[in-house]
PDB file of N, CA and C in Angstrom:
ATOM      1  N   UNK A   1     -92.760-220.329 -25.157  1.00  0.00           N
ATOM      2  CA  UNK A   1     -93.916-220.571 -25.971  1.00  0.00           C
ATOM      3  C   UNK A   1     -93.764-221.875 -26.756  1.00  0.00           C
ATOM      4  N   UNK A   2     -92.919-222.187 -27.536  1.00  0.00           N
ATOM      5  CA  UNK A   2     -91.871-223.562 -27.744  1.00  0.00           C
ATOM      6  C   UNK A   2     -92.910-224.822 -26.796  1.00  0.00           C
ATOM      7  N   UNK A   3     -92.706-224.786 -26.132  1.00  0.00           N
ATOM      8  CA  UNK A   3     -92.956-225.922 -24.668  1.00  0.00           C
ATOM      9  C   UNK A   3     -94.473-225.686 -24.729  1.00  0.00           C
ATOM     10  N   UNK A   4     -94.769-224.724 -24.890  1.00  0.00           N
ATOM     11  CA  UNK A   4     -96.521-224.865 -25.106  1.00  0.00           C
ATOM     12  C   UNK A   4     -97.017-225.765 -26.330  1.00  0.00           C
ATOM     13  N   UNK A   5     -96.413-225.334 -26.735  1.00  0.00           N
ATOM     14  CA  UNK A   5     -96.542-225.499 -28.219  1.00  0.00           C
ATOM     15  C   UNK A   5     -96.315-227.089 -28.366  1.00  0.00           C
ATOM     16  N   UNK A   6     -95.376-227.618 -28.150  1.00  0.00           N
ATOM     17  CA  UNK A   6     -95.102-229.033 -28.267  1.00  0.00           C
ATOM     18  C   UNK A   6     -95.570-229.749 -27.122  1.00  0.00           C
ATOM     19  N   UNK A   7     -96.403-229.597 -25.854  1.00  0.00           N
ATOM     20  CA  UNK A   7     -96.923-229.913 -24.879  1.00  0.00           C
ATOM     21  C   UNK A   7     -98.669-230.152 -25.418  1.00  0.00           C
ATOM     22  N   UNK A   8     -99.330-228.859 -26.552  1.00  0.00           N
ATOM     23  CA  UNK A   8    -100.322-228.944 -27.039  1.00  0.00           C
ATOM     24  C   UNK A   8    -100.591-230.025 -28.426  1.00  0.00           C
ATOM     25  N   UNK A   9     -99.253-230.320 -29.305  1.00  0.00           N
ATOM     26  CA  UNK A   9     -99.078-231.853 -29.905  1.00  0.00           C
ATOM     27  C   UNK A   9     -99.352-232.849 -29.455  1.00  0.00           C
ATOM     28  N   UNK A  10     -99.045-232.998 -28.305  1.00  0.00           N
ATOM     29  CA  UNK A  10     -98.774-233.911 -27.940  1.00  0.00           C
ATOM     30  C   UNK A  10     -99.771-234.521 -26.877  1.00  0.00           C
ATOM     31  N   UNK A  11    -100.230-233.659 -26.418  1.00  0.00           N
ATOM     32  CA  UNK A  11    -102.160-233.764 -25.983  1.00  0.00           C
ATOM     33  C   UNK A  11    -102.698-234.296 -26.850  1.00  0.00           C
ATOM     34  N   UNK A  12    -102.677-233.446 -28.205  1.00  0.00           N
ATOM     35  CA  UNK A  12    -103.786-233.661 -29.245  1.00  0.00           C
ATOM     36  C   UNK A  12    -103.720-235.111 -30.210  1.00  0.00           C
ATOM     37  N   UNK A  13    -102.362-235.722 -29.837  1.00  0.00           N
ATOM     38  CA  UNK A  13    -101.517-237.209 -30.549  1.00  0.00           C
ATOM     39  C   UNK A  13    -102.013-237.755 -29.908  1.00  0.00           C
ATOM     40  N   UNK A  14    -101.952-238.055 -28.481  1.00  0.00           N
ATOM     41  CA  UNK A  14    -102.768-238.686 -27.424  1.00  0.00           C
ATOM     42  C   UNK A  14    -103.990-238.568 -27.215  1.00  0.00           C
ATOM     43  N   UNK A  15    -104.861-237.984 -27.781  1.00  0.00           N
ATOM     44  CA  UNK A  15    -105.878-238.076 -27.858  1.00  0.00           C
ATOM     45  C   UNK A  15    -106.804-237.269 -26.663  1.00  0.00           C
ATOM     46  N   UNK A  16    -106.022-236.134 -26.129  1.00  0.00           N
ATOM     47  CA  UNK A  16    -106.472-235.643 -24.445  1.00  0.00           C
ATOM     48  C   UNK A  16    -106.990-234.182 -24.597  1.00  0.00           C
ATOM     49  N   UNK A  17    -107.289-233.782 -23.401  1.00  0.00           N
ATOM     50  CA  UNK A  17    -108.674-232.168 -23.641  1.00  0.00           C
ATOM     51  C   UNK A  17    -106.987-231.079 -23.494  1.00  0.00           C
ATOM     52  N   UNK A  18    -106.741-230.891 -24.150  1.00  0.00           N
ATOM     53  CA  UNK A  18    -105.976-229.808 -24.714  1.00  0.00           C
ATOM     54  C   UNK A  18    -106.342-228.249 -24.612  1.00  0.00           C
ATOM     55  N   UNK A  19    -107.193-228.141 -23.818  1.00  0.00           N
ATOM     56  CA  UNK A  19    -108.428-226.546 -24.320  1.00  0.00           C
ATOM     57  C   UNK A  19    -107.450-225.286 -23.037  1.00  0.00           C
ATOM     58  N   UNK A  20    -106.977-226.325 -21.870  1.00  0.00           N
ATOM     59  CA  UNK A  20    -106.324-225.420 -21.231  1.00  0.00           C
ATOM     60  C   UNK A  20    -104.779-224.560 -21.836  1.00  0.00           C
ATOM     61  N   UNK A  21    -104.346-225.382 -21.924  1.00  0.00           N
ATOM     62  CA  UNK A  21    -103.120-225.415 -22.625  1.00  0.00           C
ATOM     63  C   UNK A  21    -102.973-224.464 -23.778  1.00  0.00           C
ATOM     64  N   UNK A  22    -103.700-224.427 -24.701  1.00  0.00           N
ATOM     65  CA  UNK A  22    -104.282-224.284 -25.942  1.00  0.00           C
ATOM     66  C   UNK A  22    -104.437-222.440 -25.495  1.00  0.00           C
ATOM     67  N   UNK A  23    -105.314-222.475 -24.983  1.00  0.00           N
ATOM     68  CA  UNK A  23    -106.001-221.342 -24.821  1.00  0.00           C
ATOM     69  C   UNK A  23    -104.507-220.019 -23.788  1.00  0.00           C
ATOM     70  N   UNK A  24    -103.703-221.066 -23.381  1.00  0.00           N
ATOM     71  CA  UNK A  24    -102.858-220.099 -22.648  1.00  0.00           C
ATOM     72  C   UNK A  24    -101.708-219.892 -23.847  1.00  0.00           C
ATOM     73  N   UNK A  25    -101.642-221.051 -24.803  1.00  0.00           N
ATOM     74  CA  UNK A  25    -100.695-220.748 -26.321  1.00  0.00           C
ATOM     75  C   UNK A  25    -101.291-219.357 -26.789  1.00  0.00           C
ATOM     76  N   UNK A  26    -102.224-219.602 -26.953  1.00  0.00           N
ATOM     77  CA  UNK A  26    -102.994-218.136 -27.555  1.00  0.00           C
ATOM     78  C   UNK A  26    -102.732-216.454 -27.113  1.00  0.00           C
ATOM     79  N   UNK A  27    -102.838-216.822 -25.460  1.00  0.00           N
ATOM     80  CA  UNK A  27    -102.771-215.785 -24.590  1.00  0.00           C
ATOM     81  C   UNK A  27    -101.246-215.273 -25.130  1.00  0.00           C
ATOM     82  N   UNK A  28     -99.999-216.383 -24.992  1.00  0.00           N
ATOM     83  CA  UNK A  28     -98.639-215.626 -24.789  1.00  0.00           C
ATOM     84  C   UNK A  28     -99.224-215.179 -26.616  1.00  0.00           C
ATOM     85  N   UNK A  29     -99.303-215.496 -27.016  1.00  0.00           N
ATOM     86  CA  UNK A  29     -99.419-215.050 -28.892  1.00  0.00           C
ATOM     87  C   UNK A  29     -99.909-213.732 -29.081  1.00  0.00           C
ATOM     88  N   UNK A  30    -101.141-213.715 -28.134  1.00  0.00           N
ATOM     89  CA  UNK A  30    -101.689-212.351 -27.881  1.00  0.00           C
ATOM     90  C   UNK A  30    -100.541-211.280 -27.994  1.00  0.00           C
ATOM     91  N   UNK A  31     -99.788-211.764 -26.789  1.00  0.00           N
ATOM     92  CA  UNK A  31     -99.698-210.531 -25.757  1.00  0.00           C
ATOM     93  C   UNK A  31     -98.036-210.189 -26.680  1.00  0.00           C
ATOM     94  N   UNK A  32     -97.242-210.938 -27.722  1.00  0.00           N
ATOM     95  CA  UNK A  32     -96.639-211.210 -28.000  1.00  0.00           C
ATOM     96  C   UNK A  32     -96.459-209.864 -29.386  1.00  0.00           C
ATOM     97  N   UNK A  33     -98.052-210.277 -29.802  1.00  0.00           N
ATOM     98  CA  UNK A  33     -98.746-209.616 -30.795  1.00  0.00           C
ATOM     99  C   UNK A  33     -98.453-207.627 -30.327  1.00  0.00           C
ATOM    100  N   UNK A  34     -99.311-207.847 -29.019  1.00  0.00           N
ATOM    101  CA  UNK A  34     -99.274-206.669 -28.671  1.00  0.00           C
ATOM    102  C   UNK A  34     -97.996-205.885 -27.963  1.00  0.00           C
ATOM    103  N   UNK A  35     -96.868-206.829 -27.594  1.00  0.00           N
ATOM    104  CA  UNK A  35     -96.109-206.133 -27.618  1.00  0.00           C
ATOM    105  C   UNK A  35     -95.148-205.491 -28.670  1.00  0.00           C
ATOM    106  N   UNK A  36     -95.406-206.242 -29.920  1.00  0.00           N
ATOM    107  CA  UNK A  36     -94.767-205.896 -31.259  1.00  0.00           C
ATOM    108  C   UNK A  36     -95.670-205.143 -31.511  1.00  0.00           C
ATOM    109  N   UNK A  37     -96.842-204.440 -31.529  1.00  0.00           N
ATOM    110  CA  UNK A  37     -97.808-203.434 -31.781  1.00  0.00           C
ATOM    111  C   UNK A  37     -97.168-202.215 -30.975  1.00  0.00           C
ATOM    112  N   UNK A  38     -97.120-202.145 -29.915  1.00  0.00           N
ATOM    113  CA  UNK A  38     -96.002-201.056 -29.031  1.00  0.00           C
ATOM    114  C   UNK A  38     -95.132-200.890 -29.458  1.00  0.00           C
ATOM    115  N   UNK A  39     -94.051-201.305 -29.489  1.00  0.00           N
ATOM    116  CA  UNK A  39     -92.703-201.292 -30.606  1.00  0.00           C
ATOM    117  C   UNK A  39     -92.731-200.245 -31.774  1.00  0.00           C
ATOM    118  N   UNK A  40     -93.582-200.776 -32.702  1.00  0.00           N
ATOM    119  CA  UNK A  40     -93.889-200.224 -33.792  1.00  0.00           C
ATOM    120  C   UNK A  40     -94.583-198.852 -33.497  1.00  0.00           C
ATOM    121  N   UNK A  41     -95.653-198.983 -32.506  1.00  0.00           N
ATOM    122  CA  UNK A  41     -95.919-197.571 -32.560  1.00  0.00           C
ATOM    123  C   UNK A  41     -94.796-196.642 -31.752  1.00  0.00           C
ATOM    124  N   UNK A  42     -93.890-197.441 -30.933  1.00  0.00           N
ATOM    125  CA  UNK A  42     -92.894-196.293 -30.725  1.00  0.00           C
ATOM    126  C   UNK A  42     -91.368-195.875 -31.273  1.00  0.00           C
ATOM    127  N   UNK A  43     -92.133-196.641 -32.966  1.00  0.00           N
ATOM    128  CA  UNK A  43     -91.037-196.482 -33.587  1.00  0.00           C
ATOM    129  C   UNK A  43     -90.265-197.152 -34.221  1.00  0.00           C
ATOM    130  N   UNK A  44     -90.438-198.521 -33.902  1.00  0.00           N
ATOM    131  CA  UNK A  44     -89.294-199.504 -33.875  1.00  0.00           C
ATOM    132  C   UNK A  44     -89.919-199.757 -35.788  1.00  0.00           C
ATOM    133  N   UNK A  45     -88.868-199.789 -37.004  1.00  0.00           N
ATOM    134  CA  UNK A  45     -89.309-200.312 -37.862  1.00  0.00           C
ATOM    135  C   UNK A  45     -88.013-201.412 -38.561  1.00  0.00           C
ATOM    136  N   UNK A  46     -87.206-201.637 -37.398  1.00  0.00           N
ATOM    137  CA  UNK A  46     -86.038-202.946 -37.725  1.00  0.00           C
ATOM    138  C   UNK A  46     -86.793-204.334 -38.154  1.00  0.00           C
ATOM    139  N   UNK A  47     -86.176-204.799 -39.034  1.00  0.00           N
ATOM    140  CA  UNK A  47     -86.984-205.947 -39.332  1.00  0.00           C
ATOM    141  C   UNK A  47     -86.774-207.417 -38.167  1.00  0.00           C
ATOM    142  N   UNK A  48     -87.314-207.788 -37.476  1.00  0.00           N
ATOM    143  CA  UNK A  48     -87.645-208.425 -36.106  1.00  0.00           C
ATOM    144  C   UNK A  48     -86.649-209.808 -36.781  1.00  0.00           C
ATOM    145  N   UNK A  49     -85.906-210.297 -35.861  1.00  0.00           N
ATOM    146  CA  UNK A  49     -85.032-211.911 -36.412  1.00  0.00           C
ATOM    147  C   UNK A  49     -85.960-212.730 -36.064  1.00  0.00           C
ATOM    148  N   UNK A  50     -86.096-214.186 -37.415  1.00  0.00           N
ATOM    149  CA  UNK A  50     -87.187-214.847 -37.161  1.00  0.00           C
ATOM    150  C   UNK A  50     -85.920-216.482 -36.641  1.00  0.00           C
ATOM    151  N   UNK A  51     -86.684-217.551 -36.472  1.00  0.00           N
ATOM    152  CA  UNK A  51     -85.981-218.304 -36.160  1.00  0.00           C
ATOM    153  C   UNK A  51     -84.837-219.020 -36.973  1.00  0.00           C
ATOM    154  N   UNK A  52     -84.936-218.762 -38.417  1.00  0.00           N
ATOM    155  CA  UNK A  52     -83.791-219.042 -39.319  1.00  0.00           C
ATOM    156  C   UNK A  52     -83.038-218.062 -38.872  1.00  0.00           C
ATOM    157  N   UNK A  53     -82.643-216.846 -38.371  1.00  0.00           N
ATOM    158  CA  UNK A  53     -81.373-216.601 -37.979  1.00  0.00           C
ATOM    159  C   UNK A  53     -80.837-216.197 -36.996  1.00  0.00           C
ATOM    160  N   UNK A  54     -81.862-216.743 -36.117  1.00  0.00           N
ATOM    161  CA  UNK A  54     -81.273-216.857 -34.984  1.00  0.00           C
ATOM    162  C   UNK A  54     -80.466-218.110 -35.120  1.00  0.00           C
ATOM    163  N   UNK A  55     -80.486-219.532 -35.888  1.00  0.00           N
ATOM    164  CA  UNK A  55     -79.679-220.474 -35.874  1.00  0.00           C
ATOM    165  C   UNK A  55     -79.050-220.035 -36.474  1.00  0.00           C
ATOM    166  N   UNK A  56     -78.675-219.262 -37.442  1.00  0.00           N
ATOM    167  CA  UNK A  56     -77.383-218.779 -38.532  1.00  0.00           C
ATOM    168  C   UNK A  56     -76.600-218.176 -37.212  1.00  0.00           C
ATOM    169  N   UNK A  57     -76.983-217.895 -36.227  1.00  0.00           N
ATOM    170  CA  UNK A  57     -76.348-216.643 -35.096  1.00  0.00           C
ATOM    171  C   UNK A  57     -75.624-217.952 -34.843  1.00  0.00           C
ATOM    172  N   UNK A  58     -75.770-218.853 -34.156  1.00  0.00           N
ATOM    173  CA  UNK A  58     -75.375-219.412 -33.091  1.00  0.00           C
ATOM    174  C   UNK A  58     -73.814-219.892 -33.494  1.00  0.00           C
ATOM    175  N   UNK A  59     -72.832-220.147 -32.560  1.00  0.00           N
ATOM    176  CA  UNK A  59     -71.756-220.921 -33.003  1.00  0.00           C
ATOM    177  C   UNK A  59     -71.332-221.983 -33.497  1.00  0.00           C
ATOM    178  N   UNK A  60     -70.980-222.445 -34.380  1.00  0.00           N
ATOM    179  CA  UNK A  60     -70.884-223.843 -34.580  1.00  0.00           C
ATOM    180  C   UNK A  60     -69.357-224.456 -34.101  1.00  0.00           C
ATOM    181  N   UNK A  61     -69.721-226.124 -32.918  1.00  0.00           N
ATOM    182  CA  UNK A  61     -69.249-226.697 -32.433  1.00  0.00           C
ATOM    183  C   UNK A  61     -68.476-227.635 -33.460  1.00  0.00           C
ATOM    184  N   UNK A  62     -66.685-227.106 -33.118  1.00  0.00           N
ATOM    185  CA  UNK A  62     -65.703-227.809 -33.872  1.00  0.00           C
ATOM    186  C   UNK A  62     -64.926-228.555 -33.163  1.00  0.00           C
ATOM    187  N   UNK A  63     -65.307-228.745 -32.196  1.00  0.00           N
ATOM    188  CA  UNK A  63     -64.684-229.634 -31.322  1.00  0.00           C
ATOM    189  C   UNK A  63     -64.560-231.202 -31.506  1.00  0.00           C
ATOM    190  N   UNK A  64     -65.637-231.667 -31.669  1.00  0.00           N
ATOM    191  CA  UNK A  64     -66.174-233.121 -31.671  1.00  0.00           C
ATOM    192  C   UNK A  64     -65.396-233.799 -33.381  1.00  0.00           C
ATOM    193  N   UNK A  65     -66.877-233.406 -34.218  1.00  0.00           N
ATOM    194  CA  UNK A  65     -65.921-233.602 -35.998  1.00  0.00           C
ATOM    195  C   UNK A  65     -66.334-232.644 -36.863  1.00  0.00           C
ATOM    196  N   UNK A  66     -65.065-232.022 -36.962  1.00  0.00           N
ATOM    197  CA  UNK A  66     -64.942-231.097 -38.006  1.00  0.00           C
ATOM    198  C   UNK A  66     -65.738-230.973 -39.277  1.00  0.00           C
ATOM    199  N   UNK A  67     -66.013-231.893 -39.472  1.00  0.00           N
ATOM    200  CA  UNK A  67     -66.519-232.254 -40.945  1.00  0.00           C
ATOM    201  C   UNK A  67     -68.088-232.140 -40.636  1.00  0.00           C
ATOM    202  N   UNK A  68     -68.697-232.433 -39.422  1.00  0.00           N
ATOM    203  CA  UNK A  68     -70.468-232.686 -39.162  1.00  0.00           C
ATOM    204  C   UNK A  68     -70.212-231.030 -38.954  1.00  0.00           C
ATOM    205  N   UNK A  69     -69.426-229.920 -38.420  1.00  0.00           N
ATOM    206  CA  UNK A  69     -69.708-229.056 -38.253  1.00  0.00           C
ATOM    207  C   UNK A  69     -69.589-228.024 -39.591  1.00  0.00           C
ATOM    208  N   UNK A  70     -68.998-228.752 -40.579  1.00  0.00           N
ATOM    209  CA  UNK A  70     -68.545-227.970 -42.348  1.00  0.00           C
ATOM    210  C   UNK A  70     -70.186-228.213 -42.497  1.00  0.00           C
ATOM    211  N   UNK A  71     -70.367-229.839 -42.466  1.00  0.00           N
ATOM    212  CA  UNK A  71     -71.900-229.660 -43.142  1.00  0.00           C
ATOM    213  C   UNK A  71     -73.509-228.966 -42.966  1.00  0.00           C
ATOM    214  N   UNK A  72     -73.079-228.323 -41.731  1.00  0.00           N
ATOM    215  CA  UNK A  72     -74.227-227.595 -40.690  1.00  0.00           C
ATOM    216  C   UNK A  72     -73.915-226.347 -41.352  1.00  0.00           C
ATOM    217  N   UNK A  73     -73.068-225.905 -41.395  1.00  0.00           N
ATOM    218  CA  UNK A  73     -73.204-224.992 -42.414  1.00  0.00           C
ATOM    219  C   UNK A  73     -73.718-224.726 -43.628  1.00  0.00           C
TER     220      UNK A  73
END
């Protein structure tokens, strides 16, 4: 959805008919919608990870310099 998303910027920077694109962003949003509507009605009441932690998840690379990877933290 990401790639839609920055594919529909970037139409709209350029100045181009965006309406296809656009309209299929919507669709995955929909359906996105409605599958977190299922969930919930079968129960699910965990609080869903938003994109701040999914980057807190990820590993941080100490390979390269130690110090760019202290400050990412």
């Amino acid at each position: 959805m990401a790639d839609i998303e920055a594919f529909v910027r970037d139409l709209i920077d350029r100045d181009r008919d965006c309406t296809e694109k656009a309209l299929a962003q919507m669709d995955l949003r929909r359906k996105i919608n409605m599958l977190i509507g299922e969930w919930k009605a079968a129960g699910g009441g965990d609080v869903l990870p938003d994109v701040r932690d999914r980057v807190r998840l990820r590993p941080v690379k100490t390979a390269g310099n130690p110090l760019r990877a202290i400050a990412r933290r």
